[in-house]
N, C-alpha and C. Protein backbone atom coordinates (compact mmCIF):
# COMPACT_ATOMS: atom_id res chain seq x y z
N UNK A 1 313.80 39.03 292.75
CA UNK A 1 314.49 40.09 293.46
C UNK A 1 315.96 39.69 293.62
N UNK A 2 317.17 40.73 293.09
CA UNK A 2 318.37 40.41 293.59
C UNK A 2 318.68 40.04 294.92
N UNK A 3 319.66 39.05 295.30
CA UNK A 3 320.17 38.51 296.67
C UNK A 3 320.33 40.11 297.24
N UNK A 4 321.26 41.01 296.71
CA UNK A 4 321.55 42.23 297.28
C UNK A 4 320.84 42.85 298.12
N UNK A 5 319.44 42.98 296.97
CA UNK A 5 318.22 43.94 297.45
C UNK A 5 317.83 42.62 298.70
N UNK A 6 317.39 41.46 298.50
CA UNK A 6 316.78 40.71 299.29
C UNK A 6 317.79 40.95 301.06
N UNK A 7 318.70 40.50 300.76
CA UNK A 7 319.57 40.56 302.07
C UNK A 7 319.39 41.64 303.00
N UNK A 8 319.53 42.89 301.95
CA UNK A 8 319.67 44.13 302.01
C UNK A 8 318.88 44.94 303.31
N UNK A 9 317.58 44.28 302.64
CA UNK A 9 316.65 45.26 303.12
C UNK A 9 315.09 43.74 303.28
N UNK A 10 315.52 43.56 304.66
CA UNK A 10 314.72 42.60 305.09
C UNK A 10 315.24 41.57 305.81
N UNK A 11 316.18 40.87 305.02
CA UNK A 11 316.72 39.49 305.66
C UNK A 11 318.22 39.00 306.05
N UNK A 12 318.64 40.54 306.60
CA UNK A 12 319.83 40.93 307.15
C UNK A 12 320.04 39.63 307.93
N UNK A 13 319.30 38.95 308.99
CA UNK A 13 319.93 38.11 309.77
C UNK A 13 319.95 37.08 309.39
N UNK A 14 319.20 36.55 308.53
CA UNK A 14 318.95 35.14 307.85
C UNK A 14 320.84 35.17 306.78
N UNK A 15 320.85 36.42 306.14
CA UNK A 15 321.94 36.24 305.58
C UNK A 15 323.54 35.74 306.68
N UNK A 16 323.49 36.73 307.87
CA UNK A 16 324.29 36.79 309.07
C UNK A 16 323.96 35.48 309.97
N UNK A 17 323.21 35.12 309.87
CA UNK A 17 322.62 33.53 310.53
C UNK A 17 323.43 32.29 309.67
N UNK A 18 323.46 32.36 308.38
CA UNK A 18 324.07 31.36 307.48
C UNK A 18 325.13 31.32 307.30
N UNK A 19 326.00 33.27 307.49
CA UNK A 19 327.17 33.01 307.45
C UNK A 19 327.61 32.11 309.02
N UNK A 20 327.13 33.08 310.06
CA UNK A 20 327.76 32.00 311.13
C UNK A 20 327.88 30.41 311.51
N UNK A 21 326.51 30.48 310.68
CA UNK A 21 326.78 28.71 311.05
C UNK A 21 327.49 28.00 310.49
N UNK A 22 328.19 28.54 309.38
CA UNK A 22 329.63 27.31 308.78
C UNK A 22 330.27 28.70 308.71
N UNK A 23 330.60 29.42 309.56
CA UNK A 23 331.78 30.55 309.65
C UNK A 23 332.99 30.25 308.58
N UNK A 24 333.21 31.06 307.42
CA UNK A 24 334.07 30.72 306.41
C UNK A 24 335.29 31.32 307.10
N UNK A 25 335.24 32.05 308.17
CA UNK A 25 336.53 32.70 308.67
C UNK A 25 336.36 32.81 310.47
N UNK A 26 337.41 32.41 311.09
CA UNK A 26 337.20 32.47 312.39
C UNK A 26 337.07 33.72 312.77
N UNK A 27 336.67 33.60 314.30
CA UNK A 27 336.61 34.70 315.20
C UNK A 27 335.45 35.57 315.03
N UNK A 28 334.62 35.44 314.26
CA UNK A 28 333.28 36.34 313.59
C UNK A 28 332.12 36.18 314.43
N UNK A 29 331.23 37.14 314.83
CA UNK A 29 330.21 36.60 315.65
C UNK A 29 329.17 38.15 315.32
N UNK A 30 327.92 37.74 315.78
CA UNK A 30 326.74 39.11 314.94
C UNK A 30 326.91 39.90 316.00
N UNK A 31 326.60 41.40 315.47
CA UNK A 31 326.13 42.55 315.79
C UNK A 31 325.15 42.89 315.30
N UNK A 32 324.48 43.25 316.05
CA UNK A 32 323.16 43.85 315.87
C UNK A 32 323.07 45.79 315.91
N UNK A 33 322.50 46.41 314.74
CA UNK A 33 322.22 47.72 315.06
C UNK A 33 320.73 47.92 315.33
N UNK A 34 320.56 48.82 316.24
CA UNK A 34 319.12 49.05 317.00
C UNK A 34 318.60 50.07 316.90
N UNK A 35 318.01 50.72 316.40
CA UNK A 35 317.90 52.01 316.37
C UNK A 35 317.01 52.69 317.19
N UNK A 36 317.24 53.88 317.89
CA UNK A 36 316.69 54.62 318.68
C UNK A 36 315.25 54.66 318.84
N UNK A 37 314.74 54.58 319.90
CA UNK A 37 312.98 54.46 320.09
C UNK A 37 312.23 55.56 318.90
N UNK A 38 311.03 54.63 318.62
CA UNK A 38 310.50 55.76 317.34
C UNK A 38 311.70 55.88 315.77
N UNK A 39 312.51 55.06 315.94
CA UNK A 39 313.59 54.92 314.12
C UNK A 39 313.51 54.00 313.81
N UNK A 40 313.46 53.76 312.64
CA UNK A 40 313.56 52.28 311.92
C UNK A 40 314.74 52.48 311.47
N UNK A 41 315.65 51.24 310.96
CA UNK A 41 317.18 51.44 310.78
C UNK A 41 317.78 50.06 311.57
N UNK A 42 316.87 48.86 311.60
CA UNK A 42 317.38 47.70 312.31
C UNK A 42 318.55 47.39 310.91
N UNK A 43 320.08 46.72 311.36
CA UNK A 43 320.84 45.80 310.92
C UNK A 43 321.49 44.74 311.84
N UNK A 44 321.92 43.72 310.99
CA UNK A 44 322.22 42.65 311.17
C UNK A 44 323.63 41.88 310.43
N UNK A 45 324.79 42.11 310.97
CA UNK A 45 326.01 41.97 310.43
C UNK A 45 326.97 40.83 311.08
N UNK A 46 327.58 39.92 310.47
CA UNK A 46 328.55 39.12 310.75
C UNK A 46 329.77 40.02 311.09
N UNK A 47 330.78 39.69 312.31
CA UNK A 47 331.85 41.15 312.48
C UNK A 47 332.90 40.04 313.38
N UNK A 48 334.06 40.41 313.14
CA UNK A 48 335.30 40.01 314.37
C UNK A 48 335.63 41.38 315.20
N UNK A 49 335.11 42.16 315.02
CA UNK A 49 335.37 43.49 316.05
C UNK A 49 336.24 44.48 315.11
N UNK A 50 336.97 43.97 313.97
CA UNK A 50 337.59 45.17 312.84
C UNK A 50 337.01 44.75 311.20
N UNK A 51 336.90 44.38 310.73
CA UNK A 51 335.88 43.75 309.85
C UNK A 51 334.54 42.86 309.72
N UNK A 52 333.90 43.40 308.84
CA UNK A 52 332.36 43.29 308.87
C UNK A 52 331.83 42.56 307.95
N UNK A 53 331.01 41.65 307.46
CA UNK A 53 330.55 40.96 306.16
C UNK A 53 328.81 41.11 306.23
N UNK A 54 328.30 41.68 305.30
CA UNK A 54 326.69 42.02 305.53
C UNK A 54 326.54 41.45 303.56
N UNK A 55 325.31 42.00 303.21
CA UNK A 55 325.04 41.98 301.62
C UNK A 55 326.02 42.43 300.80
N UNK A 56 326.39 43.65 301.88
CA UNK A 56 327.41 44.45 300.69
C UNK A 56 329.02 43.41 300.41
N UNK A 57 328.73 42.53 301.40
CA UNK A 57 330.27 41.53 301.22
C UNK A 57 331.23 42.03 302.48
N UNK A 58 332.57 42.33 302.50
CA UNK A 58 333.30 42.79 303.39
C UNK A 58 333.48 44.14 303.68
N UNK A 59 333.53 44.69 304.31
CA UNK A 59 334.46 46.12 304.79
C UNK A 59 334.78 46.22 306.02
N UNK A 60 335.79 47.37 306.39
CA UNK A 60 335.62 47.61 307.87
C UNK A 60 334.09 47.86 308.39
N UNK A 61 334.73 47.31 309.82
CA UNK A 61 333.18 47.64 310.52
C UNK A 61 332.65 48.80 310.76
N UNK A 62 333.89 49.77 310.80
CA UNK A 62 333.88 50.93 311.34
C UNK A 62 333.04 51.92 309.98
N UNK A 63 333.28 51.15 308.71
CA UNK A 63 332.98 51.97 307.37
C UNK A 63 331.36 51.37 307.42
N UNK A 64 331.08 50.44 307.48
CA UNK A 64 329.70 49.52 307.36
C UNK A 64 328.78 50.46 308.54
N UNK A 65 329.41 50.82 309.43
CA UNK A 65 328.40 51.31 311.04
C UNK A 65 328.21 53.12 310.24
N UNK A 66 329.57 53.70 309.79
CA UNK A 66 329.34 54.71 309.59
C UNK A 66 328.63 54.98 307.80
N UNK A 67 328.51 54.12 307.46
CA UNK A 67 327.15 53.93 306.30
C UNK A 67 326.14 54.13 306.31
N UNK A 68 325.54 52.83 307.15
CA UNK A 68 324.36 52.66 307.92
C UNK A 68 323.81 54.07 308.57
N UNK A 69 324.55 54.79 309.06
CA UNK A 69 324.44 55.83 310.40
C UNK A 69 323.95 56.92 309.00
N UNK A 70 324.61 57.33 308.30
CA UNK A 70 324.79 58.33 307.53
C UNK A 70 323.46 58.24 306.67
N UNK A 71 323.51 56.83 305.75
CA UNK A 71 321.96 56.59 305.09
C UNK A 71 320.35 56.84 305.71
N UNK A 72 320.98 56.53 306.91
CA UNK A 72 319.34 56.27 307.65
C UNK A 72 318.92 58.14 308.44
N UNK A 73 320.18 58.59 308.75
CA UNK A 73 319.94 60.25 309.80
C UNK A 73 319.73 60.90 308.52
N UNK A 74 320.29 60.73 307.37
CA UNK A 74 320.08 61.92 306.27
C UNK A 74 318.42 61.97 306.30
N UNK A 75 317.86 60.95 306.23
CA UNK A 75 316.27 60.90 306.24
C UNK A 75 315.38 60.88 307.48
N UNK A 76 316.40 61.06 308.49
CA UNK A 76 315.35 61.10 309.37
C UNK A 76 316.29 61.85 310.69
N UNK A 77 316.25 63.08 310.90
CA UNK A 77 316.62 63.96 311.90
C UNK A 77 316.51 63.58 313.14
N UNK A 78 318.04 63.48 313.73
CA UNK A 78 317.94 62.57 315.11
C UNK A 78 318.40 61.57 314.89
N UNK A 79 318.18 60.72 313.95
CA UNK A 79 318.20 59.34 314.58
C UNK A 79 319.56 58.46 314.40
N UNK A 80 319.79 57.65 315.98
CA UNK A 80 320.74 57.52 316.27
C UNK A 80 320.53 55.82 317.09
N UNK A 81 321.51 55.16 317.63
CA UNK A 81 321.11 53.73 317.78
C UNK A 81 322.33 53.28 318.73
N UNK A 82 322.03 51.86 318.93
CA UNK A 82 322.65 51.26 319.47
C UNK A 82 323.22 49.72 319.10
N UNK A 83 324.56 49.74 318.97
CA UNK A 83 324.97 48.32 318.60
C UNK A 83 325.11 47.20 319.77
N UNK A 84 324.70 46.49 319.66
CA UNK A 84 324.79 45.19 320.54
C UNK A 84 325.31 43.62 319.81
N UNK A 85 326.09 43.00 321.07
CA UNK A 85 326.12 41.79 320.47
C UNK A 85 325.18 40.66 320.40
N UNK A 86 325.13 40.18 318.88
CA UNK A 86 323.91 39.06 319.04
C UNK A 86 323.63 38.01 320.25
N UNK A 87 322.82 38.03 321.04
CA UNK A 87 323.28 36.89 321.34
C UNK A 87 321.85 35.70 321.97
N UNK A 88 321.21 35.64 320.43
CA UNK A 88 320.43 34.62 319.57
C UNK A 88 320.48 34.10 318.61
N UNK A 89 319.93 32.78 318.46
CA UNK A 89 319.96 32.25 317.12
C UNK A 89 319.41 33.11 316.19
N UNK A 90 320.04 33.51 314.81
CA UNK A 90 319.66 34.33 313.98
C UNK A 90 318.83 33.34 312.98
N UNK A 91 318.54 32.04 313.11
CA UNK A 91 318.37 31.71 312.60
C UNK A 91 316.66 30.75 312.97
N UNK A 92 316.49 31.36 313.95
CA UNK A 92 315.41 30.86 314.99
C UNK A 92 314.34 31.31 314.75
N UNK A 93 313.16 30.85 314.34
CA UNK A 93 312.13 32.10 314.47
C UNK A 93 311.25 32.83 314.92
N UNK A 94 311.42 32.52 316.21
CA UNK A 94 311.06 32.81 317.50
C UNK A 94 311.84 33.45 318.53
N UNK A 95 313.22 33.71 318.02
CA UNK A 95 313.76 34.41 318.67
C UNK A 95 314.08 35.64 317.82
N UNK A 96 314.47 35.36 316.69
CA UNK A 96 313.64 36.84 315.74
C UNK A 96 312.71 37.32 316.07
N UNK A 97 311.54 36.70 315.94
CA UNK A 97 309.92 37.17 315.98
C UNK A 97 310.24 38.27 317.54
N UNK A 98 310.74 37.95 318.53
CA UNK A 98 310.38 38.25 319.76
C UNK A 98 311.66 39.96 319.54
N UNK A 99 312.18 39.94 318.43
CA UNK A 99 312.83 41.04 318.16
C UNK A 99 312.34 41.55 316.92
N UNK A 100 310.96 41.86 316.23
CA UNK A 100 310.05 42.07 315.43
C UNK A 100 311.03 41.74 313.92
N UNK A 101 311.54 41.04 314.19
CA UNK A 101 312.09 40.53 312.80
C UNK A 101 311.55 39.31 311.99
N UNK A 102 311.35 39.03 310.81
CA UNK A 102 311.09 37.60 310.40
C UNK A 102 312.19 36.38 310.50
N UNK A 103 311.53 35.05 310.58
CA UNK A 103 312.24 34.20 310.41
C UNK A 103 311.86 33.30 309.29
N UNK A 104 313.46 32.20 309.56
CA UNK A 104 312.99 31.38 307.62
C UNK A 104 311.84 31.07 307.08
N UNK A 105 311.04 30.19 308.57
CA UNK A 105 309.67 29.64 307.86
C UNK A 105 308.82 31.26 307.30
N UNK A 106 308.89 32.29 307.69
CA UNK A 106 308.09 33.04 307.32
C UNK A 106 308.17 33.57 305.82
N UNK A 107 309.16 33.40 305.15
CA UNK A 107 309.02 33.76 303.76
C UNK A 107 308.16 33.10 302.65
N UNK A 108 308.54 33.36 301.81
CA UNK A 108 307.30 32.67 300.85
C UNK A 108 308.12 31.17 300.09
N UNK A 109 309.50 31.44 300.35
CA UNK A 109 310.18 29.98 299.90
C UNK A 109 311.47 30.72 301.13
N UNK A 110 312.10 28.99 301.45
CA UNK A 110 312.88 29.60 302.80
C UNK A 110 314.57 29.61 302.51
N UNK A 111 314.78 31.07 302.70
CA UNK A 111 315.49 31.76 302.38
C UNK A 111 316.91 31.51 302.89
N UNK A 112 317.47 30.38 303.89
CA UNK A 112 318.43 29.92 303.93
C UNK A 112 319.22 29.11 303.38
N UNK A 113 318.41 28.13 302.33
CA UNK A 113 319.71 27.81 300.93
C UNK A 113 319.67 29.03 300.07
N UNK A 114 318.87 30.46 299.76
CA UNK A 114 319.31 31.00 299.20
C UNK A 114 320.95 31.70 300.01
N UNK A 115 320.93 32.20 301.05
CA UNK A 115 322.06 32.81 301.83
C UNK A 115 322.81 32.21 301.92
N UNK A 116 322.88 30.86 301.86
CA UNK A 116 324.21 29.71 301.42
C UNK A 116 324.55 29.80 300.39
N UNK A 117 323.78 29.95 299.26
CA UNK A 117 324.14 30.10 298.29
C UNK A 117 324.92 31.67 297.37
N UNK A 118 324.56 32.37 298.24
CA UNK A 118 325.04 33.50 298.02
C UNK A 118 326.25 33.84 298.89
N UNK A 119 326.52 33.14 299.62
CA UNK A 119 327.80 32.51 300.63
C UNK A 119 329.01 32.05 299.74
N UNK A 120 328.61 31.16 299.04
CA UNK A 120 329.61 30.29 298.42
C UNK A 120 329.79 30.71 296.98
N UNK A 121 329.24 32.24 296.86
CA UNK A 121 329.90 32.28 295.63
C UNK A 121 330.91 33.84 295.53
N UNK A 122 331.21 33.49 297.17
CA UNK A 122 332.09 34.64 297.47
C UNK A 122 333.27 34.15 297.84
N UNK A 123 334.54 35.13 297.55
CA UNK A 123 335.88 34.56 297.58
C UNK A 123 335.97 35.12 299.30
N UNK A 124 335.70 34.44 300.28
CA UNK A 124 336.20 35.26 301.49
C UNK A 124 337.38 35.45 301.97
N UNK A 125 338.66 34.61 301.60
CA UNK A 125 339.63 35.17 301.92
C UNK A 125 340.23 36.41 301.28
N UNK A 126 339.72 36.88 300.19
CA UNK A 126 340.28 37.77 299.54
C UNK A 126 339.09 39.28 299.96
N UNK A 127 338.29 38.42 300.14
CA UNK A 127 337.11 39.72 300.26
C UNK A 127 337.67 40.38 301.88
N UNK A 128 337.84 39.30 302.72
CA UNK A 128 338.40 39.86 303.87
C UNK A 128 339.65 40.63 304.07
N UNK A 129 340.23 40.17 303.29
CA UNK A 129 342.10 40.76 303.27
C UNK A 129 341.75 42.20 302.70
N UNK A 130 340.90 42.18 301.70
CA UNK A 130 340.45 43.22 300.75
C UNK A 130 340.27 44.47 302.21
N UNK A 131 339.47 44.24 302.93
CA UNK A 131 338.36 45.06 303.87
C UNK A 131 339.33 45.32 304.67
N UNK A 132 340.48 44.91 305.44
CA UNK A 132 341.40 44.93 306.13
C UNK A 132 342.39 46.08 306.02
N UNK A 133 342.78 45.73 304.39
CA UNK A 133 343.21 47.17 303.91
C UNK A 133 342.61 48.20 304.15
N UNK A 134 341.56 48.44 303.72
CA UNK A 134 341.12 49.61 304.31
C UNK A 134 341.26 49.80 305.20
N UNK A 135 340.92 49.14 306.11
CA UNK A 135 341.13 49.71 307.50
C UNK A 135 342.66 50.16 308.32
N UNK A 136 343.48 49.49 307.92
CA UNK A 136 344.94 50.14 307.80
C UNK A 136 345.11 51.65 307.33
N UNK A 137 344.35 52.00 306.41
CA UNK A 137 344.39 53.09 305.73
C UNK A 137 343.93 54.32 306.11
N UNK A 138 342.70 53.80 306.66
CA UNK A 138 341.62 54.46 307.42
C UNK A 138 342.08 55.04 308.54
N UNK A 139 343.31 55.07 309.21
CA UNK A 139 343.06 55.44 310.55
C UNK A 139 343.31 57.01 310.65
N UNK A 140 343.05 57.82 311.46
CA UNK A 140 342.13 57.33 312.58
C UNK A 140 340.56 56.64 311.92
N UNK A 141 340.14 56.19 312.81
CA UNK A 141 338.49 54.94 312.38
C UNK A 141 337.79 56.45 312.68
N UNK A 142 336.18 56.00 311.69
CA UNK A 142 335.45 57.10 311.48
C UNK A 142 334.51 57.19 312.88
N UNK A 143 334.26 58.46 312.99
CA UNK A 143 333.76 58.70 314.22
C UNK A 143 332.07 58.07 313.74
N UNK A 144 331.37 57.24 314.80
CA UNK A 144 329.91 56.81 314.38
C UNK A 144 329.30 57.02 315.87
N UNK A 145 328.15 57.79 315.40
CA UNK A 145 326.67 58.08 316.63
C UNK A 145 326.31 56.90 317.03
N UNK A 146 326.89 55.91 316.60
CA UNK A 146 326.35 54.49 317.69
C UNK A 146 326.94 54.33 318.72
N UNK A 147 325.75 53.82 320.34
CA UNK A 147 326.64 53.63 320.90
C UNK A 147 326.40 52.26 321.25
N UNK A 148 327.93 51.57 322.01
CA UNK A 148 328.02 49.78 322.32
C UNK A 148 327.03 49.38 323.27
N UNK A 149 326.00 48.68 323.41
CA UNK A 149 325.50 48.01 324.51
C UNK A 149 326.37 47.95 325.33
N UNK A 150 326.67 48.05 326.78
CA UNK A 150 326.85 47.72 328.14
C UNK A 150 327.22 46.21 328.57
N UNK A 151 325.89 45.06 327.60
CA UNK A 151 325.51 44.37 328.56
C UNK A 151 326.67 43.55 327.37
């Protein structure tokens, strides 16, 4: 299975778990998307609050949230979520588990030298500068049905 598809769609935090722990760029810390009681539509993204790094690599956050939002309501009427900041080891698996997500030991080979490895064969200073632009470009930022956790 491609890293893409793998990251993609399953092991969002394991990927966002590996970037944080040797953070290739300061100031970055996870967000979590939640989706509304009764939706499926969980993500898991590395973010500094204006750029975002997930499978897809960099973009604004604001383009990554209003992706997500757009892919998942086209198929399912209503549904809408909530972003929060991580604030567990993504890399734990017991503190996943207790947020119905998997952790490393649970795969069938463990999937954090693959997410390192798919780490390091990305240019991040350029991928970030890249995503930045946009967002300069972008303004006003796109309106997204998520709303921020509180806590």
């Amino acid at each position: 299975m491609p890293d893409r598809i793998f990251f993609g769609y399953g092991a969002c935090a394991i990927l966002a778990g590996a970037f944080l722990e040797h953070a290739p760029l300061e100031g970055f810390y996870g967000e979590r998307i939640i989706p509304g009681e009764g939706f499926s539509g969980n993500h898991i993204y590395a973010t500094n609050g204006v750029i975002a790094f997930d499978y897809h690599g960099y973009s604004a956050r604001e383009q990554l949230l209003e992706h997500h939002e757009r892919g998942w309501a086209s198929r399912n009427p209503g549904w809408h979520c909530t972003i929060a900041t991580v604030d567990f080891d993504l890399l734990d698996t017991v503190e996943l588990n207790r947020r119905k997500m998997l952790g490393p030991d649970q795969y069938l080979h463990d999937p954090v030298p693959r997410a390192r490895r798919f780490l390091q064969r990305i240019d991040h200073a350029e991928g970030a500068a890249r995503a930045l632009r946009t967002v300069t470009r972008s303004q006003p930022m796109l309106r997204v049905a998520c709303t921020s956790d509180p806590t």
